[in-house]
N, C-alpha and C. Protein backbone atom coordinates (compact mmCIF):
# COMPACT_ATOMS: atom_id res chain seq x y z
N UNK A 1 0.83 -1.17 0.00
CA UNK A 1 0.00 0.00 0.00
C UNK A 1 0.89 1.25 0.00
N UNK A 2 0.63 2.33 -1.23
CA UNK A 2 0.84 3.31 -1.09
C UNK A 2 1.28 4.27 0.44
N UNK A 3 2.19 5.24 0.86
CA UNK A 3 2.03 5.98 1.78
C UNK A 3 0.54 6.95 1.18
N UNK A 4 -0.52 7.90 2.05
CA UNK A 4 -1.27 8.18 2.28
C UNK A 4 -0.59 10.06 2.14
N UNK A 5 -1.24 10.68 1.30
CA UNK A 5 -0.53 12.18 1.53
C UNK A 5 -1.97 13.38 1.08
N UNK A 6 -1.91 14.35 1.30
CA UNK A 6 -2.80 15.36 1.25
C UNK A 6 -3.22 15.51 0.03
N UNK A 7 -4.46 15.84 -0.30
CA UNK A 7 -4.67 15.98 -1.42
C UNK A 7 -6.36 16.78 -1.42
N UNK A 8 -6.01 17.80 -2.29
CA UNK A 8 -7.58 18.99 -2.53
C UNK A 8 -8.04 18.87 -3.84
N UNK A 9 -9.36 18.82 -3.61
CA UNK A 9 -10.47 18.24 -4.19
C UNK A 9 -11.55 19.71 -4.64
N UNK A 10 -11.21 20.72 -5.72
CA UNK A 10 -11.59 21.75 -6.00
C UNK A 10 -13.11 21.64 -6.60
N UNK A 11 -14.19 21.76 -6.20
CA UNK A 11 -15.42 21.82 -6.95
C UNK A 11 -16.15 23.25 -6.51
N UNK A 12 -16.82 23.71 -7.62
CA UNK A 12 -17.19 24.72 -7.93
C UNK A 12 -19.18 24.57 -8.10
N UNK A 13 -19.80 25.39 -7.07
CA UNK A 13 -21.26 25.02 -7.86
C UNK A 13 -22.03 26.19 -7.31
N UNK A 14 -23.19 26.09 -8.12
CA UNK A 14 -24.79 26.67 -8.10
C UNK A 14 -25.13 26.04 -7.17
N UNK A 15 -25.92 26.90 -6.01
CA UNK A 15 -26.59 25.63 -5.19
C UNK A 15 -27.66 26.57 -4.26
N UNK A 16 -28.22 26.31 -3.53
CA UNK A 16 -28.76 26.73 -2.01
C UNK A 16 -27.97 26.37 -0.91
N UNK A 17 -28.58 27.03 0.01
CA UNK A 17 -28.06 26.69 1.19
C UNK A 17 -28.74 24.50 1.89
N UNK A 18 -29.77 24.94 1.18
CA UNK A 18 -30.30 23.66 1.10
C UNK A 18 -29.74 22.48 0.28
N UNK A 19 -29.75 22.82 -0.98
CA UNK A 19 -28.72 22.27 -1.35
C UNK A 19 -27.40 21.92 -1.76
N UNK A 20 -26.57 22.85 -0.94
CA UNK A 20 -25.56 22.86 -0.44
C UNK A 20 -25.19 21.63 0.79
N UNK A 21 -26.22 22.12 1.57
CA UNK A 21 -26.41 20.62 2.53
C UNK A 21 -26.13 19.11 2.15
N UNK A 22 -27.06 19.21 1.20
CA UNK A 22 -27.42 17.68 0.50
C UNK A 22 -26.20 17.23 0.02
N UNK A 23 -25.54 18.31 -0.56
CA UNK A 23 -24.22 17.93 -1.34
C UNK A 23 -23.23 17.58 -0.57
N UNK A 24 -22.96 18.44 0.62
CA UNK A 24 -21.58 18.03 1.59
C UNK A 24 -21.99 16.71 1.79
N UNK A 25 -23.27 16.55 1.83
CA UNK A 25 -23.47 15.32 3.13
C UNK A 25 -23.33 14.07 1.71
N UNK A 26 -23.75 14.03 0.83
CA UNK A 26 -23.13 13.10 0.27
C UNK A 26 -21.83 13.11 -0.16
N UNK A 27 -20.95 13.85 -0.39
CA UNK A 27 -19.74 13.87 -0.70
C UNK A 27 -18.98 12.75 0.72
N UNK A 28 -20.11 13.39 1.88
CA UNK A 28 -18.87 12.58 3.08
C UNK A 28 -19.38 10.93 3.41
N UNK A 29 -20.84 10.67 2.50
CA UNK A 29 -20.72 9.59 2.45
C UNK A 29 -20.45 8.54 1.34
N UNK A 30 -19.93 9.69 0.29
CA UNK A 30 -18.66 8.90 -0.63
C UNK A 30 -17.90 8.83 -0.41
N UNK A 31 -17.55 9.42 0.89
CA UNK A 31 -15.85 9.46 1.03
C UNK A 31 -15.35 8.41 2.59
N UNK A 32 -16.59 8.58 3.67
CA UNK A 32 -16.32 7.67 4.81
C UNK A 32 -17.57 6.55 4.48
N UNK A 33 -16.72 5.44 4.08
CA UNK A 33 -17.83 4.29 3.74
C UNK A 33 -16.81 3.07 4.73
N UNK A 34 -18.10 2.58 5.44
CA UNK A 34 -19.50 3.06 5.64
C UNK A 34 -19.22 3.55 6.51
N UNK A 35 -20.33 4.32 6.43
CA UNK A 35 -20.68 5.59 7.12
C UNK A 35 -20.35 5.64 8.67
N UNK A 36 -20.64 4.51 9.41
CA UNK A 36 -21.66 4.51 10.82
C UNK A 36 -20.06 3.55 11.18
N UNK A 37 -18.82 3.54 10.70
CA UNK A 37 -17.74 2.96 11.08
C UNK A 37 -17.52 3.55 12.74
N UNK A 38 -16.65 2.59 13.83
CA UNK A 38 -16.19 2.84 14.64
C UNK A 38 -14.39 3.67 14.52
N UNK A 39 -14.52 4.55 15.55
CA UNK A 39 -13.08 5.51 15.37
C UNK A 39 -13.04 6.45 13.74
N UNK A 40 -11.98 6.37 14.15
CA UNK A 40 -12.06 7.53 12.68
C UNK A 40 -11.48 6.72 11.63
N UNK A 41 -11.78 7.51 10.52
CA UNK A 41 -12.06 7.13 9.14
C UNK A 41 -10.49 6.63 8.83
N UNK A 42 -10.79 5.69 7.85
CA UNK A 42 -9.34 4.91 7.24
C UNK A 42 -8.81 6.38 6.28
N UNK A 43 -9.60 7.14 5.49
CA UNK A 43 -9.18 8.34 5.16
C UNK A 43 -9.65 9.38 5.62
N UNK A 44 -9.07 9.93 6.39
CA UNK A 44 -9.65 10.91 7.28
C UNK A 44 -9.34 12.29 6.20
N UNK A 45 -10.96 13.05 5.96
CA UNK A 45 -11.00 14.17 5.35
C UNK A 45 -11.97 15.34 6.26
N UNK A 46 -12.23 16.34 5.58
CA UNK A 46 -12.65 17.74 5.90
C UNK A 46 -13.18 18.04 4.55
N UNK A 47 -14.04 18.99 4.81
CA UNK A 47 -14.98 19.93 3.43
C UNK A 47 -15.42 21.05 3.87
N UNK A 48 -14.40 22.07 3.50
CA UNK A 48 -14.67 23.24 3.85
C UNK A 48 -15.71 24.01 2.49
N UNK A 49 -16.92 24.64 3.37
CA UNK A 49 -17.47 25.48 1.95
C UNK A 49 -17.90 26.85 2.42
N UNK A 50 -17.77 27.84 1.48
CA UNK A 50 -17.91 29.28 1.64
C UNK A 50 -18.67 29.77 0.69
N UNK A 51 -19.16 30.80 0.66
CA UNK A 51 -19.58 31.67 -0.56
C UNK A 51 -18.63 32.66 -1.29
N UNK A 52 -18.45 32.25 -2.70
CA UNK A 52 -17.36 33.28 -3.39
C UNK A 52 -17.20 34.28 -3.00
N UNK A 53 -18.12 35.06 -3.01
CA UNK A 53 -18.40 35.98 -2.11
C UNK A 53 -17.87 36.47 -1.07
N UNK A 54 -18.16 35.58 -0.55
CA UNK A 54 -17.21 35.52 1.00
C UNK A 54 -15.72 35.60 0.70
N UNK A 55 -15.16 35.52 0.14
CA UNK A 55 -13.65 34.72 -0.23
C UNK A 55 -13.01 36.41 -0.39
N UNK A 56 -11.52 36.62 0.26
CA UNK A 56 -11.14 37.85 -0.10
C UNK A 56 -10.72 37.91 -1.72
N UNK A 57 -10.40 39.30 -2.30
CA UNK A 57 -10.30 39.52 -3.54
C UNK A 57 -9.53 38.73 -4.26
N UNK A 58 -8.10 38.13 -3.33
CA UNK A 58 -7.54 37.15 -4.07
C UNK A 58 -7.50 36.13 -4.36
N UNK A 59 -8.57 35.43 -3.42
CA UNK A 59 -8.78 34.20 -3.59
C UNK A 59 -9.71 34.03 -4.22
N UNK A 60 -11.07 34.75 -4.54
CA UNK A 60 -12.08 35.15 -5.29
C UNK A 60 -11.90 34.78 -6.97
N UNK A 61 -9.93 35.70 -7.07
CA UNK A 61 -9.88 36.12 -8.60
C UNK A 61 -9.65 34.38 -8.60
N UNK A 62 -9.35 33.45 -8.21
CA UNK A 62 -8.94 32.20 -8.43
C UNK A 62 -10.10 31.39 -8.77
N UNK A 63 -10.90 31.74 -7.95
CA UNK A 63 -12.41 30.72 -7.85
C UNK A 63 -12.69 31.73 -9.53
N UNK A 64 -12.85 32.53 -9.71
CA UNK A 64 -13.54 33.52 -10.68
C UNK A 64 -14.02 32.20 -12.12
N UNK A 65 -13.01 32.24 -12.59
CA UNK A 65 -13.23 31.32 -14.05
C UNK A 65 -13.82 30.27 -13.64
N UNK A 66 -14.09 29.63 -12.72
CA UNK A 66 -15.25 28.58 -12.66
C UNK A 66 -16.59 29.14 -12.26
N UNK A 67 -16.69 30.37 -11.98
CA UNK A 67 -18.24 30.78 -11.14
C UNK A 67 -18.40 31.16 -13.04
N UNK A 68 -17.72 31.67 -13.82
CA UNK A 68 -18.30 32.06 -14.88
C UNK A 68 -18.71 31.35 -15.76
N UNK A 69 -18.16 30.20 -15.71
CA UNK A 69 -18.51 28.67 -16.44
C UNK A 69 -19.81 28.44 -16.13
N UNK A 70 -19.68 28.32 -14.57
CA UNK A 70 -21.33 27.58 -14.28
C UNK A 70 -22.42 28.64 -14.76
N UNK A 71 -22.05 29.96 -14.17
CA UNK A 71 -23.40 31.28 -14.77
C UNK A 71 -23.54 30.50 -16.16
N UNK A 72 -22.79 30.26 -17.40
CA UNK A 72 -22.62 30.49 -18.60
C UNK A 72 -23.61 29.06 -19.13
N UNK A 73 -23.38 27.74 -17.92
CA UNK A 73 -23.95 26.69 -18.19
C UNK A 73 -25.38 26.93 -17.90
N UNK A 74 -25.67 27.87 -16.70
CA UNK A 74 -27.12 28.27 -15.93
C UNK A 74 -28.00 28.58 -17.42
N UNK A 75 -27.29 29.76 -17.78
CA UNK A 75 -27.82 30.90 -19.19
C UNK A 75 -27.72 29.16 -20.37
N UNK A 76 -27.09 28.72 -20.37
CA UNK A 76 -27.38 27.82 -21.45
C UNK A 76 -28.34 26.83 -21.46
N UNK A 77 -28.13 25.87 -20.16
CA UNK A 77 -29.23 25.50 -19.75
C UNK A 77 -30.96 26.33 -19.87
N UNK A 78 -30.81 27.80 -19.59
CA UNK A 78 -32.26 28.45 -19.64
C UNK A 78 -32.53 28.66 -21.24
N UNK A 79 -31.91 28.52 -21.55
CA UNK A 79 -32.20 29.29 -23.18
C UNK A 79 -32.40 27.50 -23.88
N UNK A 80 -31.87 26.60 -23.47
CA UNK A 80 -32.28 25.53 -24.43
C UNK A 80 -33.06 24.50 -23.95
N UNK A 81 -33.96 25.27 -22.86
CA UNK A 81 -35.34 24.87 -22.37
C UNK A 81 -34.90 23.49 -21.25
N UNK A 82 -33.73 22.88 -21.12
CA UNK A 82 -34.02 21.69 -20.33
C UNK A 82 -33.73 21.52 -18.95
C-alpha cells in the first residue's frame, strides 16, 4: 500500500443553502464508507465550503473562471429549455 498524503479536491457550484447541505453530506458519504464505522475514518477528510463571495479579492480572482462557467452553463441551460 501506497504511503497516504494530502490531497484537494476543488469543486465549484450553483446551489442553495439547502442544497448545499445535501451535497456536503453526500460527498462525506462517498468518502467515509460506511458511514456509521467505529473511530475515525481509514481516510480521514474535511470539506470546507464558503460563498465566493465571501472569499477575499484574491482568492475570489482564483475561484472567478469557474463561477463564470457555471453562470454560462445556468444561461445555457435556460435558453435551451431543459
Amino acid at each position: 500500500m501506497t504511503e497516504q498524503r494530502p490531497w484537494a479536491i476543488r469543486v465549484t457550484l450553483l446551489a442553495s443553502d439547502t442544497e448545499l447541505e445535501s451535497i456536503v453530506n453526500r460527498i462525506g458519504a462517498a468518502i467515509c464508507v460506511p458511514p456509521d464505522h467505529p473511530g475515525p475514518c481509514a481516510n480521514p477528510w474535511s470539506v470546507i465550503s464558503t460563498p465566493v463571495d465571501d472569499l477575499d479579492e484574491t482568492e475570489r480572482s482564483t475561484w472567478q473562471p469557474s463561477v463564470d462557467e457555471l453562470l454560462e452553463q445556468r444561461r445555457a441551460h435556460a435558453i435551451g429549455g431543459n
